[in-house]
PDB file of N, CA and C in Angstrom:
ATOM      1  N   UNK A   1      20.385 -18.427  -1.819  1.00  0.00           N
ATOM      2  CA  UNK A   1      20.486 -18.426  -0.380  1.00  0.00           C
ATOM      3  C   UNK A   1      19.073 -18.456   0.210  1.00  0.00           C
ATOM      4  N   UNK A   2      19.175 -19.184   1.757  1.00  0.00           N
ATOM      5  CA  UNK A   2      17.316 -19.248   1.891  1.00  0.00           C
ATOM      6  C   UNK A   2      17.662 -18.246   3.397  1.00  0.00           C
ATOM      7  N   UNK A   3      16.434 -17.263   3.077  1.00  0.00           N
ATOM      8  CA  UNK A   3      16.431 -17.163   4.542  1.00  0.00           C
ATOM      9  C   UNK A   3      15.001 -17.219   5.400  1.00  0.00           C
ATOM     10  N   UNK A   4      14.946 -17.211   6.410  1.00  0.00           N
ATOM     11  CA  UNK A   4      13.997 -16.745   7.168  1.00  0.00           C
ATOM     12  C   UNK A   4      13.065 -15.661   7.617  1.00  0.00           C
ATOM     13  N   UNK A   5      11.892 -15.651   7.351  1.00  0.00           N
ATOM     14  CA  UNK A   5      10.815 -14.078   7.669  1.00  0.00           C
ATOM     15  C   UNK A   5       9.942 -14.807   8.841  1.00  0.00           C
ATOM     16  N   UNK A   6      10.254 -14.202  10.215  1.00  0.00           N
ATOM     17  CA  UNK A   6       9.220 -14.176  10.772  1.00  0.00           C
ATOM     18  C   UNK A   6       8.163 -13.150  10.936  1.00  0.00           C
ATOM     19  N   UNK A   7       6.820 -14.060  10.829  1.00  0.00           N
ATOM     20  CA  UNK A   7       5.547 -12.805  10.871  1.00  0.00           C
ATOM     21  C   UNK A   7       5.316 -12.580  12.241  1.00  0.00           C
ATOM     22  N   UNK A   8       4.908 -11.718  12.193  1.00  0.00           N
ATOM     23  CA  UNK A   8       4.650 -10.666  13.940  1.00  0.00           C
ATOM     24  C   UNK A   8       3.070 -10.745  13.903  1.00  0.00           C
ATOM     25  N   UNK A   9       2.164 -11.260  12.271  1.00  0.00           N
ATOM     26  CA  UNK A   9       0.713 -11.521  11.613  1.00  0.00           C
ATOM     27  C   UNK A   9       0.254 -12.268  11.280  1.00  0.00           C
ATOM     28  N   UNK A  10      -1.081 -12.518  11.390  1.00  0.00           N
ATOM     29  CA  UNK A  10      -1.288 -13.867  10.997  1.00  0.00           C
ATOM     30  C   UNK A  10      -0.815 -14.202   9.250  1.00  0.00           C
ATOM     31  N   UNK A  11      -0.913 -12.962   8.513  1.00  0.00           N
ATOM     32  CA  UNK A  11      -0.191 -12.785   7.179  1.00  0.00           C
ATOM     33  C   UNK A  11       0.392 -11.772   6.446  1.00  0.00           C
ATOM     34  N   UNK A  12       1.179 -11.235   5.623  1.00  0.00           N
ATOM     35  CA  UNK A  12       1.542 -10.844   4.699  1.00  0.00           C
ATOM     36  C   UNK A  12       1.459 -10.704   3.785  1.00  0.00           C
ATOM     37  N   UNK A  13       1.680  -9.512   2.178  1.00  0.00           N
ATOM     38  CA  UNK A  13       0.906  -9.797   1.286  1.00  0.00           C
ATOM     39  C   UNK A  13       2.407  -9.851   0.232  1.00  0.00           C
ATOM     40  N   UNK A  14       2.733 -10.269  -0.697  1.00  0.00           N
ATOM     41  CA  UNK A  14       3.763  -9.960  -1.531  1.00  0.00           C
ATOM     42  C   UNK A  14       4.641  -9.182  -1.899  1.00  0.00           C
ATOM     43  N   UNK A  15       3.631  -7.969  -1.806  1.00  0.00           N
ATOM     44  CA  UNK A  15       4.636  -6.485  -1.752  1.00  0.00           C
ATOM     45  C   UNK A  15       4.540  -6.334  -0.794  1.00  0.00           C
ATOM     46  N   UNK A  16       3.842  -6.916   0.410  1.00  0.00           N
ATOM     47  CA  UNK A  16       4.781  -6.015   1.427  1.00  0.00           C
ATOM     48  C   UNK A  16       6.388  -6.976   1.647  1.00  0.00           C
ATOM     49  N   UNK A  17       6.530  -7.688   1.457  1.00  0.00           N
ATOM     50  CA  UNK A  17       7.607  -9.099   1.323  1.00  0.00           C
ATOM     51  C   UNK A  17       8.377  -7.818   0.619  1.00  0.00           C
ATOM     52  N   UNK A  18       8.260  -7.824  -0.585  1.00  0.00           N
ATOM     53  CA  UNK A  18       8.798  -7.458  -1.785  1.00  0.00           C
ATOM     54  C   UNK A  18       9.502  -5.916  -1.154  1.00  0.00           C
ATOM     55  N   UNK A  19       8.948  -5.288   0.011  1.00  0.00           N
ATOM     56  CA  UNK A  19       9.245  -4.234   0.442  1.00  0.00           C
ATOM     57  C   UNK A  19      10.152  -4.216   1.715  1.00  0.00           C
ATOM     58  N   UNK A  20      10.131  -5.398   2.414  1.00  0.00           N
ATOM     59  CA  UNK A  20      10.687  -5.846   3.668  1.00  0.00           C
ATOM     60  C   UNK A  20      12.246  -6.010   2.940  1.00  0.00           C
ATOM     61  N   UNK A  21      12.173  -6.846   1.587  1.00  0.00           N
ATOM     62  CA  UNK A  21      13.526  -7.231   1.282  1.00  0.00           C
ATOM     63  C   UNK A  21      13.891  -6.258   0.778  1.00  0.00           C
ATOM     64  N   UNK A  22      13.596  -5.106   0.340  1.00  0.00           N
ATOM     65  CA  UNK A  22      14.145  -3.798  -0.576  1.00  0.00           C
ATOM     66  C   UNK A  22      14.605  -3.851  -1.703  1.00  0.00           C
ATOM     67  N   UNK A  23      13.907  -5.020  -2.189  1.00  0.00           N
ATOM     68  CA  UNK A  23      13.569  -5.185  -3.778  1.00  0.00           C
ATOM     69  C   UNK A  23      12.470  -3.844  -4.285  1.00  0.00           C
ATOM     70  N   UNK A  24      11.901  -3.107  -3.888  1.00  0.00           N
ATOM     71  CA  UNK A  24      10.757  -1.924  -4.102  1.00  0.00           C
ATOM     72  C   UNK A  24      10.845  -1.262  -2.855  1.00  0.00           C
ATOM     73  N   UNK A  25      10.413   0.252  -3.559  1.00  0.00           N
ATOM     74  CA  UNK A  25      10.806   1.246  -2.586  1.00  0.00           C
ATOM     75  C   UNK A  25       9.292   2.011  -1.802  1.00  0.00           C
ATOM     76  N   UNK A  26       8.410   1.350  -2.730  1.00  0.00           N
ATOM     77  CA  UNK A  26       6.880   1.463  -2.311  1.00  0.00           C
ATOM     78  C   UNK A  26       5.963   0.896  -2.815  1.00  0.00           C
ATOM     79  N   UNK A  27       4.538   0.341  -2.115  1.00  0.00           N
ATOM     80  CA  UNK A  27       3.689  -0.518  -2.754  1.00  0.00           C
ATOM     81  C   UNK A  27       3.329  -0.612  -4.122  1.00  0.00           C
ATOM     82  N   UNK A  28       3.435   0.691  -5.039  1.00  0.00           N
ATOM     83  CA  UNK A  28       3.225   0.930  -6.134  1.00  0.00           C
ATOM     84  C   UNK A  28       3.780   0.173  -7.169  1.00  0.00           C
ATOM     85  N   UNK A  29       5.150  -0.153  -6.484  1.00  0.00           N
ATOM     86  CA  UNK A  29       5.905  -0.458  -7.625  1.00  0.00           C
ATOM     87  C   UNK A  29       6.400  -1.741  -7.709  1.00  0.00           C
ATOM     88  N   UNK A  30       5.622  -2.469  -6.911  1.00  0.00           N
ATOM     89  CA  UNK A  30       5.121  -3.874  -6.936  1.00  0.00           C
ATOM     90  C   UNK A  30       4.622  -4.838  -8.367  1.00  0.00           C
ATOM     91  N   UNK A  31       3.541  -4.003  -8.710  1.00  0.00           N
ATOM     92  CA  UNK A  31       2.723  -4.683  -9.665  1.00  0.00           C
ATOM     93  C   UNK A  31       4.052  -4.376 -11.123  1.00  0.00           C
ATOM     94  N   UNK A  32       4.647  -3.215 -11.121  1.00  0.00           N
ATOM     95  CA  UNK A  32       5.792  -3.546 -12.245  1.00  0.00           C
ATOM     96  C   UNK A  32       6.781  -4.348 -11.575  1.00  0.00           C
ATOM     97  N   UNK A  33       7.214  -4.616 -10.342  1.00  0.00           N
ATOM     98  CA  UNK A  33       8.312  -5.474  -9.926  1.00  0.00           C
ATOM     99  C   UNK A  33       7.832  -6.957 -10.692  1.00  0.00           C
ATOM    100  N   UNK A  34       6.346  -7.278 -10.297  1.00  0.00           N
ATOM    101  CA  UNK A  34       5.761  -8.556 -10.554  1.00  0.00           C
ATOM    102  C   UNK A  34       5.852  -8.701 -12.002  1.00  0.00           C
ATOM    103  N   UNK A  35       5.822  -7.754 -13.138  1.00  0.00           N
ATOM    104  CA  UNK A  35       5.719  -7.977 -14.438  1.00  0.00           C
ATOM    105  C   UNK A  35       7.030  -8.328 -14.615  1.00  0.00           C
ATOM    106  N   UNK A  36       7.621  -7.524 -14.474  1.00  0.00           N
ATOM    107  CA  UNK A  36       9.561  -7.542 -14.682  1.00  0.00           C
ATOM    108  C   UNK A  36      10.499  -9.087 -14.400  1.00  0.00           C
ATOM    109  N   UNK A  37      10.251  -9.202 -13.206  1.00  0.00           N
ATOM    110  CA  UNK A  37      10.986 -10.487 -12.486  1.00  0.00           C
ATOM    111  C   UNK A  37       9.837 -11.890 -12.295  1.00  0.00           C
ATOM    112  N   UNK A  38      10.045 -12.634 -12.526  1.00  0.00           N
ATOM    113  CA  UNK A  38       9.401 -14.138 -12.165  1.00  0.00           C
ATOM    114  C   UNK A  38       9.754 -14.171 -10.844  1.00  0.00           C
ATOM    115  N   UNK A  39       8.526 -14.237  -9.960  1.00  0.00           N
ATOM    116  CA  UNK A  39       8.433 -14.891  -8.365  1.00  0.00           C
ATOM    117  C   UNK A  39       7.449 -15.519  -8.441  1.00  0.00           C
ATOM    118  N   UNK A  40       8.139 -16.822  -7.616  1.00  0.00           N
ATOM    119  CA  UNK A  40       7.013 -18.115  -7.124  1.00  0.00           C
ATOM    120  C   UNK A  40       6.587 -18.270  -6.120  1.00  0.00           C
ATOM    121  N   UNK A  41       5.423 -18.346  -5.503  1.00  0.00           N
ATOM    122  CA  UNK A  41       5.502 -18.599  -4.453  1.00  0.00           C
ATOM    123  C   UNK A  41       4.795 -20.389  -4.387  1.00  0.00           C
ATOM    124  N   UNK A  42       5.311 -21.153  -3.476  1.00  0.00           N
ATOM    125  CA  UNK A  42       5.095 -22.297  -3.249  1.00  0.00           C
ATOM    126  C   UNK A  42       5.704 -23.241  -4.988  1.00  0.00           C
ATOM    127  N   UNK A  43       6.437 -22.759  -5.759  1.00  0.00           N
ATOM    128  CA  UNK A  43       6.979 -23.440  -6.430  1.00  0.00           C
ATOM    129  C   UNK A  43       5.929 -22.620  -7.729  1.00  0.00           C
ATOM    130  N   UNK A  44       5.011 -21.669  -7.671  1.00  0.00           N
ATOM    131  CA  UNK A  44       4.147 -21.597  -8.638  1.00  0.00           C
ATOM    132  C   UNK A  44       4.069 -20.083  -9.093  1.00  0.00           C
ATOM    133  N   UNK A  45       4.584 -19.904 -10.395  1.00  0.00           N
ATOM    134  CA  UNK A  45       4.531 -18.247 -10.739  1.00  0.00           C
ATOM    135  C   UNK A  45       3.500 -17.622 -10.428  1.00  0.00           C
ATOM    136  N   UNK A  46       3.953 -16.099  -9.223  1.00  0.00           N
ATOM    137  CA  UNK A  46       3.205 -15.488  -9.126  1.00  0.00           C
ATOM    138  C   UNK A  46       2.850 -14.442  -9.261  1.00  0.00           C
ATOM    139  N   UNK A  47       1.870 -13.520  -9.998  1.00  0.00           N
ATOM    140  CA  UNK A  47       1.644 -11.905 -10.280  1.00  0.00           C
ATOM    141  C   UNK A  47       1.154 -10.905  -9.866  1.00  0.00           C
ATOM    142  N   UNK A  48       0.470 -11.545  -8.343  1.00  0.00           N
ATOM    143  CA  UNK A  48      -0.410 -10.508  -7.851  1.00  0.00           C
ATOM    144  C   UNK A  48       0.474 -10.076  -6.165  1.00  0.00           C
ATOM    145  N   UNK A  49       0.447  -8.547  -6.505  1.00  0.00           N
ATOM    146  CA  UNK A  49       1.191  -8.061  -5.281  1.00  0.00           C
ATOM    147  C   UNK A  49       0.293  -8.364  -3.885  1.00  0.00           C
ATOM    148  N   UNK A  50      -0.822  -8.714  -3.622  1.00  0.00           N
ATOM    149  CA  UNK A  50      -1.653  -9.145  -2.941  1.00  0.00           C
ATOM    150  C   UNK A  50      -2.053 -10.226  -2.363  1.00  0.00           C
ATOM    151  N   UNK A  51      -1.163 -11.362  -2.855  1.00  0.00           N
ATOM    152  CA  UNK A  51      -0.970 -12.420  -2.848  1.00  0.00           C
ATOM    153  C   UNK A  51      -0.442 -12.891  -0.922  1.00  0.00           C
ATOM    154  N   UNK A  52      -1.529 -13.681  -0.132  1.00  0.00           N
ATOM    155  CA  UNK A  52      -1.207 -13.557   1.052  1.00  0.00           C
ATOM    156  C   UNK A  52      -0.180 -14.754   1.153  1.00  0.00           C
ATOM    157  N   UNK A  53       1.128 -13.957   2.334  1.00  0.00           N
ATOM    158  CA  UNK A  53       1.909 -15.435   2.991  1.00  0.00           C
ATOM    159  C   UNK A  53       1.641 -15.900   4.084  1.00  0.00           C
ATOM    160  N   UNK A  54       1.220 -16.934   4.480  1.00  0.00           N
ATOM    161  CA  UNK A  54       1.516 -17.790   5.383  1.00  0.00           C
ATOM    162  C   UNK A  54       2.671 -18.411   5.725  1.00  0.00           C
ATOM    163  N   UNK A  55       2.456 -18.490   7.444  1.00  0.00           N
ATOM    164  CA  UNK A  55       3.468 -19.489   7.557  1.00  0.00           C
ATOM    165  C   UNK A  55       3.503 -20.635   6.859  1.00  0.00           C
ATOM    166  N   UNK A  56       4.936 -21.294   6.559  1.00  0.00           N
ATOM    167  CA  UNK A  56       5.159 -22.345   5.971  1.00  0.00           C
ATOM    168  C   UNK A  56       5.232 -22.166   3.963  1.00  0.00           C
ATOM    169  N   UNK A  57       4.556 -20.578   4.148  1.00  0.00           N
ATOM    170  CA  UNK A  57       4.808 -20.220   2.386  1.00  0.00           C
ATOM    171  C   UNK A  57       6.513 -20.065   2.041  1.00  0.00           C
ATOM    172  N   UNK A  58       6.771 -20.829   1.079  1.00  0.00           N
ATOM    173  CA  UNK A  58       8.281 -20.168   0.243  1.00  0.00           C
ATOM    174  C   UNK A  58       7.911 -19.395  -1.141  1.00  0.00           C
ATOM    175  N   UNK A  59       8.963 -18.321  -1.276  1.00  0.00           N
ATOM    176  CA  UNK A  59       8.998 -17.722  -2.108  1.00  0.00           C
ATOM    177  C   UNK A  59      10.403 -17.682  -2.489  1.00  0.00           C
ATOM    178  N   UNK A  60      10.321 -17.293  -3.828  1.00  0.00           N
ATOM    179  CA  UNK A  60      12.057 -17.571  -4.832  1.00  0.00           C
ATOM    180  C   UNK A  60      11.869 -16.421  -5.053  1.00  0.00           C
ATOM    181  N   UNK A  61      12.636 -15.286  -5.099  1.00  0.00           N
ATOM    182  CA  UNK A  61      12.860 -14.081  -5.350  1.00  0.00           C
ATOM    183  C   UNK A  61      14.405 -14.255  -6.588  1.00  0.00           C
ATOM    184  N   UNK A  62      14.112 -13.154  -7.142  1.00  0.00           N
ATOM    185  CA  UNK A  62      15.323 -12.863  -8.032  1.00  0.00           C
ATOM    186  C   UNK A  62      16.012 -12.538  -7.506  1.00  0.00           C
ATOM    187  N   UNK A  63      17.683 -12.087  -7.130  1.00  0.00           N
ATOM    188  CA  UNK A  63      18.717 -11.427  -6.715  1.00  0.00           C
ATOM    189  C   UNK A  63      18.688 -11.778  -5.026  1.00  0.00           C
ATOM    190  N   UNK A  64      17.659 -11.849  -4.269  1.00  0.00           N
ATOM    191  CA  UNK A  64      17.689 -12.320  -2.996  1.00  0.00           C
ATOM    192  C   UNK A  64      17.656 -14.267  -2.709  1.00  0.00           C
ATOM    193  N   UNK A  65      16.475 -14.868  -3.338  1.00  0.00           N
ATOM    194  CA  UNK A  65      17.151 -16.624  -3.409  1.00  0.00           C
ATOM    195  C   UNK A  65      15.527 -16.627  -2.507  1.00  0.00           C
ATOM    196  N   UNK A  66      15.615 -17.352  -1.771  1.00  0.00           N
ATOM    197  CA  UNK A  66      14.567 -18.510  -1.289  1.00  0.00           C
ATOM    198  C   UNK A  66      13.893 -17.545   0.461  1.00  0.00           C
ATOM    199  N   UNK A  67      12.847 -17.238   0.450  1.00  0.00           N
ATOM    200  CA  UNK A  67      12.491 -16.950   2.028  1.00  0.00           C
ATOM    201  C   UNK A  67      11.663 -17.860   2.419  1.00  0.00           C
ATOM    202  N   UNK A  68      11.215 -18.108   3.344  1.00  0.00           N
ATOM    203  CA  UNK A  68      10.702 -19.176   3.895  1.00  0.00           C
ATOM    204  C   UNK A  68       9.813 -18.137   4.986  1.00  0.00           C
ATOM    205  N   UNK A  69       8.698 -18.268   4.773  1.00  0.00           N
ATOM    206  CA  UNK A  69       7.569 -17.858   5.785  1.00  0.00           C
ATOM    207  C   UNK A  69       7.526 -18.446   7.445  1.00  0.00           C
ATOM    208  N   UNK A  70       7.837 -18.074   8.686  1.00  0.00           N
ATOM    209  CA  UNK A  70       7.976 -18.528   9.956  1.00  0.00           C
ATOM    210  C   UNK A  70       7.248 -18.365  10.698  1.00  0.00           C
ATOM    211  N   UNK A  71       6.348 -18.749  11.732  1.00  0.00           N
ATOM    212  CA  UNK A  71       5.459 -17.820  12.959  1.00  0.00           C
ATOM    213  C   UNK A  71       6.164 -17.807  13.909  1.00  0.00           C
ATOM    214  N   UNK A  72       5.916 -16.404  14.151  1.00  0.00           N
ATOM    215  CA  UNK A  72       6.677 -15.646  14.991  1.00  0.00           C
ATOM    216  C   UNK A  72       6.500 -16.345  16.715  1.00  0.00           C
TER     217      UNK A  72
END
């Protein structure tokens, strides 16, 4: 399923994504979310919870499907 994130910023970082969807219950537990599950962002595996989104970034999440980065 794809959905939509609009930023209220000029960016976002992965875990906080990763925290918006309630895939993780705090920044910490990011960097094991990232080991555990394969996420891409822009089609390209990614590992770092720090990792900034832009508008126009997609990300594939496990159990949630496709978000799509928006400006607000």
């Amino acid at each position: 399923m794809e959905k939509e994130l609009e930023l209220k910023t000029p960016y976002i970082t992965l875990g906080q994504l990763l925290k918006i969807e309630d895939l993780i219950s705090s920044g910490g537990q990011a960097k094991w979310y990232l080991q555990e599950f394969e996420v891409f962002v822009n089609g390209e595996l990614e590992e770092r919870r720090g990792k900034k989104l832009y508008p126009g970034d997609v990300v594939d999440l496990p159990e949630v499907g496709r978000v799509v980065m928006k400006e607000a």
